[in-house]
C-alpha atoms as a PDB file:
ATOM      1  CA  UNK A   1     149.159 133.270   0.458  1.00  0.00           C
ATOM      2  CA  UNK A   2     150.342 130.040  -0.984  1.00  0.00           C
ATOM      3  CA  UNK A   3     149.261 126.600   1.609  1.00  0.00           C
ATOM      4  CA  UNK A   4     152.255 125.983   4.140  1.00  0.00           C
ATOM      5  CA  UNK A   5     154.090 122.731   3.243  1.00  0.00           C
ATOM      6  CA  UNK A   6     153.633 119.970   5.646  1.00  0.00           C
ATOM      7  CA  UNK A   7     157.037 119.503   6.897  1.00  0.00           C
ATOM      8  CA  UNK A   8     156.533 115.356   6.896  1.00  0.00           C
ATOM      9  CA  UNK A   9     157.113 114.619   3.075  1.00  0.00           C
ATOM     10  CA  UNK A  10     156.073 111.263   1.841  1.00  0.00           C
ATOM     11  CA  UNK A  11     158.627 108.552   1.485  1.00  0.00           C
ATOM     12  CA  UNK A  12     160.237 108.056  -2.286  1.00  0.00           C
ATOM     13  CA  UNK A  13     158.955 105.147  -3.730  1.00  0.00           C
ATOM     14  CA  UNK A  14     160.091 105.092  -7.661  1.00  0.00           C
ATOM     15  CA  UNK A  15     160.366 101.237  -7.596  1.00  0.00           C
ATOM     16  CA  UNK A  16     163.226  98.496  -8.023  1.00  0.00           C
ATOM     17  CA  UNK A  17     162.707  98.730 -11.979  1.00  0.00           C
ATOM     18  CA  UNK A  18     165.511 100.625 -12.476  1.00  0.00           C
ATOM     19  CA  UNK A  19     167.676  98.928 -10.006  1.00  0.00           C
ATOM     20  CA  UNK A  20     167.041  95.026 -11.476  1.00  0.00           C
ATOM     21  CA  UNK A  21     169.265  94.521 -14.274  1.00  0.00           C
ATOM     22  CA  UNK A  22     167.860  93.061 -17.395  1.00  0.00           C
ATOM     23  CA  UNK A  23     168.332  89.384 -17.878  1.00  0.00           C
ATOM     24  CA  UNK A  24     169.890  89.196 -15.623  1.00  0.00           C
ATOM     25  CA  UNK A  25     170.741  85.480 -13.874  1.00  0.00           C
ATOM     26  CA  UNK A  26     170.142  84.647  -9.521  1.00  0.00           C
ATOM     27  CA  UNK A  27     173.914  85.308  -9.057  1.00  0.00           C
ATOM     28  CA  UNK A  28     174.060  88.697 -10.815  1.00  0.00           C
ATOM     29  CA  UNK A  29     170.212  89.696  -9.074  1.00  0.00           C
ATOM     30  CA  UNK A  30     171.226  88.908  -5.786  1.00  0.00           C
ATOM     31  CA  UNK A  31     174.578  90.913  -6.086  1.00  0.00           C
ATOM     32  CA  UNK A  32     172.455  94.323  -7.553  1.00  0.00           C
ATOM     33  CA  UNK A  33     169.729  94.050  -5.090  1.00  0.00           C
ATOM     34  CA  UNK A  34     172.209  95.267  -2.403  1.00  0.00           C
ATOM     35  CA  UNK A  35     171.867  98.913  -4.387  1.00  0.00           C
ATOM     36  CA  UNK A  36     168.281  99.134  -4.885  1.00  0.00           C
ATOM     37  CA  UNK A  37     166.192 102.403  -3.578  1.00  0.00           C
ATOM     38  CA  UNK A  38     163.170 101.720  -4.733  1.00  0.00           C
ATOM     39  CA  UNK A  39     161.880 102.371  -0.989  1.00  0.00           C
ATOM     40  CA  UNK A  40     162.354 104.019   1.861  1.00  0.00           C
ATOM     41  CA  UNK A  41     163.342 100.266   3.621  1.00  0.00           C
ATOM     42  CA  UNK A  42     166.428 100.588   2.712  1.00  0.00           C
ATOM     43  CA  UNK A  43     167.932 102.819   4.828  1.00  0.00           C
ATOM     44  CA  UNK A  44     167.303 101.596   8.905  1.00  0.00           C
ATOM     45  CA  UNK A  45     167.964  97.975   7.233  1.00  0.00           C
ATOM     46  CA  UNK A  46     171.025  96.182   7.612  1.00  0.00           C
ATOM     47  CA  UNK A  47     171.004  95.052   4.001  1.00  0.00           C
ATOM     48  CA  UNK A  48     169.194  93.646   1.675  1.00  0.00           C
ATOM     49  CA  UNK A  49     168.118  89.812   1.766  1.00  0.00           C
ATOM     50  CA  UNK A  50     167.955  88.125  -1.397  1.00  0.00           C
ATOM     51  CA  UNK A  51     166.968  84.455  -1.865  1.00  0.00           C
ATOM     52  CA  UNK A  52     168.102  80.972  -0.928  1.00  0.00           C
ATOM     53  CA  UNK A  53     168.093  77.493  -2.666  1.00  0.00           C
ATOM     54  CA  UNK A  54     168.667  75.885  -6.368  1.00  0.00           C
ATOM     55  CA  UNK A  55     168.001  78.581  -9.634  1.00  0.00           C
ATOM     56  CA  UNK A  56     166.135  75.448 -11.276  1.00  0.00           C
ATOM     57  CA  UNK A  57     164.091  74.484  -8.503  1.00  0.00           C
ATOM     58  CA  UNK A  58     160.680  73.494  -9.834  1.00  0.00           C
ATOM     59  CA  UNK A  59     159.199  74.668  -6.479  1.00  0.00           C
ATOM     60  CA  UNK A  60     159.649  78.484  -5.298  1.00  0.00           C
ATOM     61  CA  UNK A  61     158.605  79.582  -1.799  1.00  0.00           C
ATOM     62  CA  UNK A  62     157.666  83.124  -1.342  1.00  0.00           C
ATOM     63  CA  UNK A  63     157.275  85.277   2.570  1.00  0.00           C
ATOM     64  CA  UNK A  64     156.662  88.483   3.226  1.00  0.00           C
ATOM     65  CA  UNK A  65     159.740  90.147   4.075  1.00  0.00           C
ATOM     66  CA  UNK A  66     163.064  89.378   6.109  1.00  0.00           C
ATOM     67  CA  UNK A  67     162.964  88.934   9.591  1.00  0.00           C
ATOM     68  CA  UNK A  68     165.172  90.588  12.628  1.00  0.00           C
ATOM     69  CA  UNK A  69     167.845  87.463  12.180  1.00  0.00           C
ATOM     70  CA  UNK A  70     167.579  87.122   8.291  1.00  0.00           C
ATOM     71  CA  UNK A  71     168.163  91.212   8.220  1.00  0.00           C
ATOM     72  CA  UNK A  72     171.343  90.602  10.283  1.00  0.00           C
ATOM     73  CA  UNK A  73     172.759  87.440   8.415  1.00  0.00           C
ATOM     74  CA  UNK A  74     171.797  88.371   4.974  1.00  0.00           C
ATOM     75  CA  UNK A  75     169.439  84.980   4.457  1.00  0.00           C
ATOM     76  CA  UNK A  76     166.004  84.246   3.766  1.00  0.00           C
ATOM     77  CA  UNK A  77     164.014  82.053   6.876  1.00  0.00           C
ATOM     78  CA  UNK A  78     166.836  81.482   8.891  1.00  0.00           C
ATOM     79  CA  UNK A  79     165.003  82.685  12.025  1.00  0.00           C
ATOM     80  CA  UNK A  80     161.883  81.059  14.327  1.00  0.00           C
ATOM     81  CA  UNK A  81     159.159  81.288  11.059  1.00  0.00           C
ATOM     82  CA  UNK A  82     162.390  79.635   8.823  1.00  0.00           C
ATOM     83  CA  UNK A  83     162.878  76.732  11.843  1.00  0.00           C
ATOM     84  CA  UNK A  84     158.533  76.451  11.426  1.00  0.00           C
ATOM     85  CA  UNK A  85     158.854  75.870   7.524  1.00  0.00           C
ATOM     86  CA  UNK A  86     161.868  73.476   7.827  1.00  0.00           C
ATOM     87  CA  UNK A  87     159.997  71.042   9.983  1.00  0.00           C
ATOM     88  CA  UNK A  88     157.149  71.393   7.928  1.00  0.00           C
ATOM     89  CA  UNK A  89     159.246  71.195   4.561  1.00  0.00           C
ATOM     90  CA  UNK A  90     160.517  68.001   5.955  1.00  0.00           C
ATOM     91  CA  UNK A  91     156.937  66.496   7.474  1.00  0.00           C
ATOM     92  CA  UNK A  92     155.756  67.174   3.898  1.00  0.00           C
ATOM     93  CA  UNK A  93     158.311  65.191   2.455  1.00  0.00           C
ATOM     94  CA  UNK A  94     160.422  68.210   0.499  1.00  0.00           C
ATOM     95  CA  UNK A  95     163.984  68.810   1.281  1.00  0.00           C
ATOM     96  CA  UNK A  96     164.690  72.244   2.019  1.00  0.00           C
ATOM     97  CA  UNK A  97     167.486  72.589  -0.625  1.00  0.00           C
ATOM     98  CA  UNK A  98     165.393  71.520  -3.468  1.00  0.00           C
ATOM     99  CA  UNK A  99     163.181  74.582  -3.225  1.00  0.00           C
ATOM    100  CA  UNK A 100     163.877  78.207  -4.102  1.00  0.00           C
ATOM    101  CA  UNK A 101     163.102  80.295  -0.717  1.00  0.00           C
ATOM    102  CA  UNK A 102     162.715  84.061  -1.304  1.00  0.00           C
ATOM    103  CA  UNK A 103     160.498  87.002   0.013  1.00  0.00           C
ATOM    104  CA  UNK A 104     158.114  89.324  -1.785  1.00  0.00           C
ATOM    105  CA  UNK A 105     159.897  92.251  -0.066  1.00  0.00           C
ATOM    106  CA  UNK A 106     163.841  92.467   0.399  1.00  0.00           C
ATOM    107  CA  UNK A 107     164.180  94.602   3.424  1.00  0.00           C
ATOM    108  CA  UNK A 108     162.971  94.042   7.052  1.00  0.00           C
ATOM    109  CA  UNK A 109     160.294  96.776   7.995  1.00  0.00           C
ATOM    110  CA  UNK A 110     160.438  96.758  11.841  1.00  0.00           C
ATOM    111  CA  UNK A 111     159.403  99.146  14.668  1.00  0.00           C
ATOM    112  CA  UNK A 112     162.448 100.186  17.170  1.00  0.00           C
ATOM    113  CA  UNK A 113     161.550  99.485  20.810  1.00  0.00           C
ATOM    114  CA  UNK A 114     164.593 100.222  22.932  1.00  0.00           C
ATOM    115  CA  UNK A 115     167.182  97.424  21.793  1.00  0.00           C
ATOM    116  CA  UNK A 116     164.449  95.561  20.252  1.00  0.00           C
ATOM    117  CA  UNK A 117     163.381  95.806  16.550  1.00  0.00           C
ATOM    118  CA  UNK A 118     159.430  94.623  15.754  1.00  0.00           C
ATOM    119  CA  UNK A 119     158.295  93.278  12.558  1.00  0.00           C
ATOM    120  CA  UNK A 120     155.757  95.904  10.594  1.00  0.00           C
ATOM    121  CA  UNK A 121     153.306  94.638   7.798  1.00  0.00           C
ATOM    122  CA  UNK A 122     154.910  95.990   4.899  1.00  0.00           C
ATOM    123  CA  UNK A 123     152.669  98.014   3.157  1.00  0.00           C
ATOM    124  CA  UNK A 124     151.019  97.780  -0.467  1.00  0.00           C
ATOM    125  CA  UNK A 125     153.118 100.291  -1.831  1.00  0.00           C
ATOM    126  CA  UNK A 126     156.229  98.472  -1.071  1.00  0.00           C
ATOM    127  CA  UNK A 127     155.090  95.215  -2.040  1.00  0.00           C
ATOM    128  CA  UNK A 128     154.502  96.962  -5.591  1.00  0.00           C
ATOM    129  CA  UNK A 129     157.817  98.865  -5.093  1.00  0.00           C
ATOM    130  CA  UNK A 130     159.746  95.691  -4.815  1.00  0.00           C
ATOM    131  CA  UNK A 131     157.768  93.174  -7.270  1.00  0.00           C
ATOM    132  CA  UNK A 132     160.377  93.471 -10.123  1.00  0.00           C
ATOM    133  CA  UNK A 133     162.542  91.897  -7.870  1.00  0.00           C
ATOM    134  CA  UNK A 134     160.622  89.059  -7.352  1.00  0.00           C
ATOM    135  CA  UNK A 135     159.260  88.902 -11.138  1.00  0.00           C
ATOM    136  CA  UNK A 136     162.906  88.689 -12.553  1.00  0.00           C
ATOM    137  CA  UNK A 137     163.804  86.075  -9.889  1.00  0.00           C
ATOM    138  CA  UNK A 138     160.531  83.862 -11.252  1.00  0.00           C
ATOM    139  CA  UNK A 139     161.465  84.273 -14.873  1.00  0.00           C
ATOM    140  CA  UNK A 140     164.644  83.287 -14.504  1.00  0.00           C
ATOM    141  CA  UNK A 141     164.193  80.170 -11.781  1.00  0.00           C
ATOM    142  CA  UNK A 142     160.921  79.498 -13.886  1.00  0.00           C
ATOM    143  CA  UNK A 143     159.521  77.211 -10.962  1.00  0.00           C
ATOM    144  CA  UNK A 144     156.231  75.416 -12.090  1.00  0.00           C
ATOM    145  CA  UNK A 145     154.731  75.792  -8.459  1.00  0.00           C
ATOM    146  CA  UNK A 146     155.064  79.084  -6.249  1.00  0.00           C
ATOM    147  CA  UNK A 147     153.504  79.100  -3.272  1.00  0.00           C
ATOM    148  CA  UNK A 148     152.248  82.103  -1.671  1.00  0.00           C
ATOM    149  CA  UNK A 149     153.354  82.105   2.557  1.00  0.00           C
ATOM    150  CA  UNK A 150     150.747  84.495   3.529  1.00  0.00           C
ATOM    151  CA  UNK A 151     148.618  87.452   2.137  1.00  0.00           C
ATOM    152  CA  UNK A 152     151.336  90.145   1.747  1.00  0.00           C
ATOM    153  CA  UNK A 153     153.301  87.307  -0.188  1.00  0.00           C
ATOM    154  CA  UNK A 154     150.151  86.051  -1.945  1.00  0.00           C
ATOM    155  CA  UNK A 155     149.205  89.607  -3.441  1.00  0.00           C
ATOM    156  CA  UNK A 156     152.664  90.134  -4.974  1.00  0.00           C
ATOM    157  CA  UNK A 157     152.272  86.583  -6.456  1.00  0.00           C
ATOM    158  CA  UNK A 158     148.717  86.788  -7.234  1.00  0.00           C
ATOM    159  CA  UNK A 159     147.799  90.638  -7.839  1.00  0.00           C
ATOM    160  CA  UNK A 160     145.343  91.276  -5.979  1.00  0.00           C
ATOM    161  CA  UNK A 161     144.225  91.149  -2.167  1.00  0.00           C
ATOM    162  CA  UNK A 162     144.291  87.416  -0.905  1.00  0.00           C
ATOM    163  CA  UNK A 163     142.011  85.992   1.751  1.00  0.00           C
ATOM    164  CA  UNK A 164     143.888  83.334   2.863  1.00  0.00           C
ATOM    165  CA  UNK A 165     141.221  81.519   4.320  1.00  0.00           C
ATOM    166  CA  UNK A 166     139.400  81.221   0.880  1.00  0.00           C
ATOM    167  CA  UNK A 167     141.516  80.608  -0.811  1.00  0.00           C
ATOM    168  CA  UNK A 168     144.537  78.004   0.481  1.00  0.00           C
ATOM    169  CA  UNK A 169     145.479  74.866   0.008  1.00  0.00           C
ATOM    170  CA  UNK A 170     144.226  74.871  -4.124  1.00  0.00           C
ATOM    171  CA  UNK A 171     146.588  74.895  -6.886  1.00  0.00           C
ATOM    172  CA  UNK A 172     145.856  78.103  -9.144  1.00  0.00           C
ATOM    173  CA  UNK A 173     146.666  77.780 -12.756  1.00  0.00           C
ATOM    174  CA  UNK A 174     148.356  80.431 -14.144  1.00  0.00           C
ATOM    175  CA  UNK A 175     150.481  81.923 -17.076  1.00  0.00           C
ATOM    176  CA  UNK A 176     153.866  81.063 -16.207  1.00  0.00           C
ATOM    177  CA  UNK A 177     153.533  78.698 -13.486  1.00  0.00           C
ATOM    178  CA  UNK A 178     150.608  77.723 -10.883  1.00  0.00           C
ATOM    179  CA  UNK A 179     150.140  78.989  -7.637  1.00  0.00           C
ATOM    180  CA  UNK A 180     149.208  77.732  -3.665  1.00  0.00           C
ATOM    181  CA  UNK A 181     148.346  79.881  -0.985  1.00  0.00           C
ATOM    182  CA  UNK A 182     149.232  79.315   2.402  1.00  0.00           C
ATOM    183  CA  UNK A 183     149.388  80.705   5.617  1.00  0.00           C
ATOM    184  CA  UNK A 184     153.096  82.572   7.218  1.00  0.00           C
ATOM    185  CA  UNK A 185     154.817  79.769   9.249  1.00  0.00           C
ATOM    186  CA  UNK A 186     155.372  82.782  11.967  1.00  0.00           C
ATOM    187  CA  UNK A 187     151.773  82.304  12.175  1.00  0.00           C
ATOM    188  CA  UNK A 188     151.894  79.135  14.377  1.00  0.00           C
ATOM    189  CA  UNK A 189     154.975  81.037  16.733  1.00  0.00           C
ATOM    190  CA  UNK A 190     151.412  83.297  17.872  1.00  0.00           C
ATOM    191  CA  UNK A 191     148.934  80.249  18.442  1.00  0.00           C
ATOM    192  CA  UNK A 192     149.314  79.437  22.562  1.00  0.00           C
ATOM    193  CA  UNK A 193     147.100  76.849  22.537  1.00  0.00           C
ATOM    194  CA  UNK A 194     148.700  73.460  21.617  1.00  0.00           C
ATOM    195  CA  UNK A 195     145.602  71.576  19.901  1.00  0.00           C
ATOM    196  CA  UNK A 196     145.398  74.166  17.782  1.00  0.00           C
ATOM    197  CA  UNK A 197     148.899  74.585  16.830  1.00  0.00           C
ATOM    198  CA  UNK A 198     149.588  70.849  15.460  1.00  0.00           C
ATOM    199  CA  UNK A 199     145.930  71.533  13.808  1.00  0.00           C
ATOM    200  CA  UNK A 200     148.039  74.771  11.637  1.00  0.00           C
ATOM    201  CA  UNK A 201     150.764  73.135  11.699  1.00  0.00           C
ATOM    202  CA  UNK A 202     149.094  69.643   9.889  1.00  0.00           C
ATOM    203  CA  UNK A 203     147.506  72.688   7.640  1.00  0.00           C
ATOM    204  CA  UNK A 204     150.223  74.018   6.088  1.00  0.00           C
ATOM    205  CA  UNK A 205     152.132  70.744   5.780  1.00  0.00           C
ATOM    206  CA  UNK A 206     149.290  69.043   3.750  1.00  0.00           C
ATOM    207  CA  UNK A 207     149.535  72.526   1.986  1.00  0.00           C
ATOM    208  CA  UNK A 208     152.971  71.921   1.358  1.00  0.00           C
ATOM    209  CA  UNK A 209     153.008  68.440   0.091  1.00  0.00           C
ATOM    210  CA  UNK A 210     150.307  69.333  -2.259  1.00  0.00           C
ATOM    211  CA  UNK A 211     152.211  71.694  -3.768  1.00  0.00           C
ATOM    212  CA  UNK A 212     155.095  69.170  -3.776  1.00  0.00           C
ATOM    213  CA  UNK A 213     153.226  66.970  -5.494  1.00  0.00           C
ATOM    214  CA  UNK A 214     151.632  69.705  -8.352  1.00  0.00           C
ATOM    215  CA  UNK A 215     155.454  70.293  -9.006  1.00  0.00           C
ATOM    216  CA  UNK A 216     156.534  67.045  -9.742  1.00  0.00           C
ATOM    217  CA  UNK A 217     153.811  66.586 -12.400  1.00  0.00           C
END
């Protein structure tokens, strides 16, 4: 007799490529993203969240994924982690509307718990699932600096897995543009202790001004 078939199927997963229109510019991406099924994050999401910020900025920004607010309203870091990199923008000197803000993935993965909805990791296969997004936004803002906000972000940037302890705060050459890693802000909403917190927080905004800096060479 032929095996039974387990009745939990695995979730589709054929990638944005076919959903990311070629050549296409910002405007015309973040109008087409709002169709893409290239995961299964699609469907409990309220939409998709796109980008924020100048098409020729010469710095781009990239998280991990939209939060519970940015799901709702539609925009990138406009929630807790988005208030942590504004002050920290601004400590390192950058103005938030000079820089291209975006997120590796473009739907917000989240666990339901009653009327609350949790953040999830998204995992590897939809940071691959998504990366055309976020490799036609890149060739088309052609930014000379990206940096990485954590290690989901950093492998869709980079690759490969990212230890962000070895590897922050350097400028990585690369093809089309270099390339800092940094810790999440939401990283410094979990540190309770307050020493330790202006110690993260000085972290990532010499980690920010240095990449500041790389761009304006």
């Amino acid at each position: 007799m032929p095996a039974a078939r387990s009745s939990t199927s695995r979730p589709e997963r054929p990638g944005a490529g076919r959903w990311v229109p070629d050549g296409a510019d910002v405007d015309r991406l973040a109008s087409a993203v709002h169709g893409c099924r290239g995961c299964e994050l699609w469907a409990p999401a309220t939409q998709a969240v796109f980008s924020a910020g100048p098409s020729g900025a010469a710095l781009a920004l990239v998280g991990e994924q939209p939060g519970d607010r940015e799901d709702r309203e539609g925009e990138p870091f406009v929630g807790p982690a988005g208030r942590v990199l504004a002050e920290a923008l601004a400590a390192a000197g950058v103005a938030t509307g000079d820089v291209y803000l975006t997120n590796a993935v473009k739907h917000f993965r989240f666990t339901e718990r009653g009327k609350r909805r949790l953040h999830r990791t998204p995992d590897v296969a939809h940071v691959r699932a998504c990366l055309p997004w976020l490799e036609a936004e890149l060739a088309t803002v052609r930014p000379r600096v990206v940096v990485a906000l954590g290690a989901t972000a950093a492998r869709a940037v980079l690759g490969r897995p990212v230890r962000i302890g070895q590897e922050r705060g350097r400028v990585l050459d690369g093809e089309r543009h270099a390339v800092l890693v940094t810790t999440h802000p939401s990283a410094l909403l979990r540190v309770r202790d307050g020493d330790e917190r202006a110690a993260q927080r000085a972290a990532l905004v010499a980690d920010l001004r240095a990449a500041a800096e790389a761009a304006a060479r």
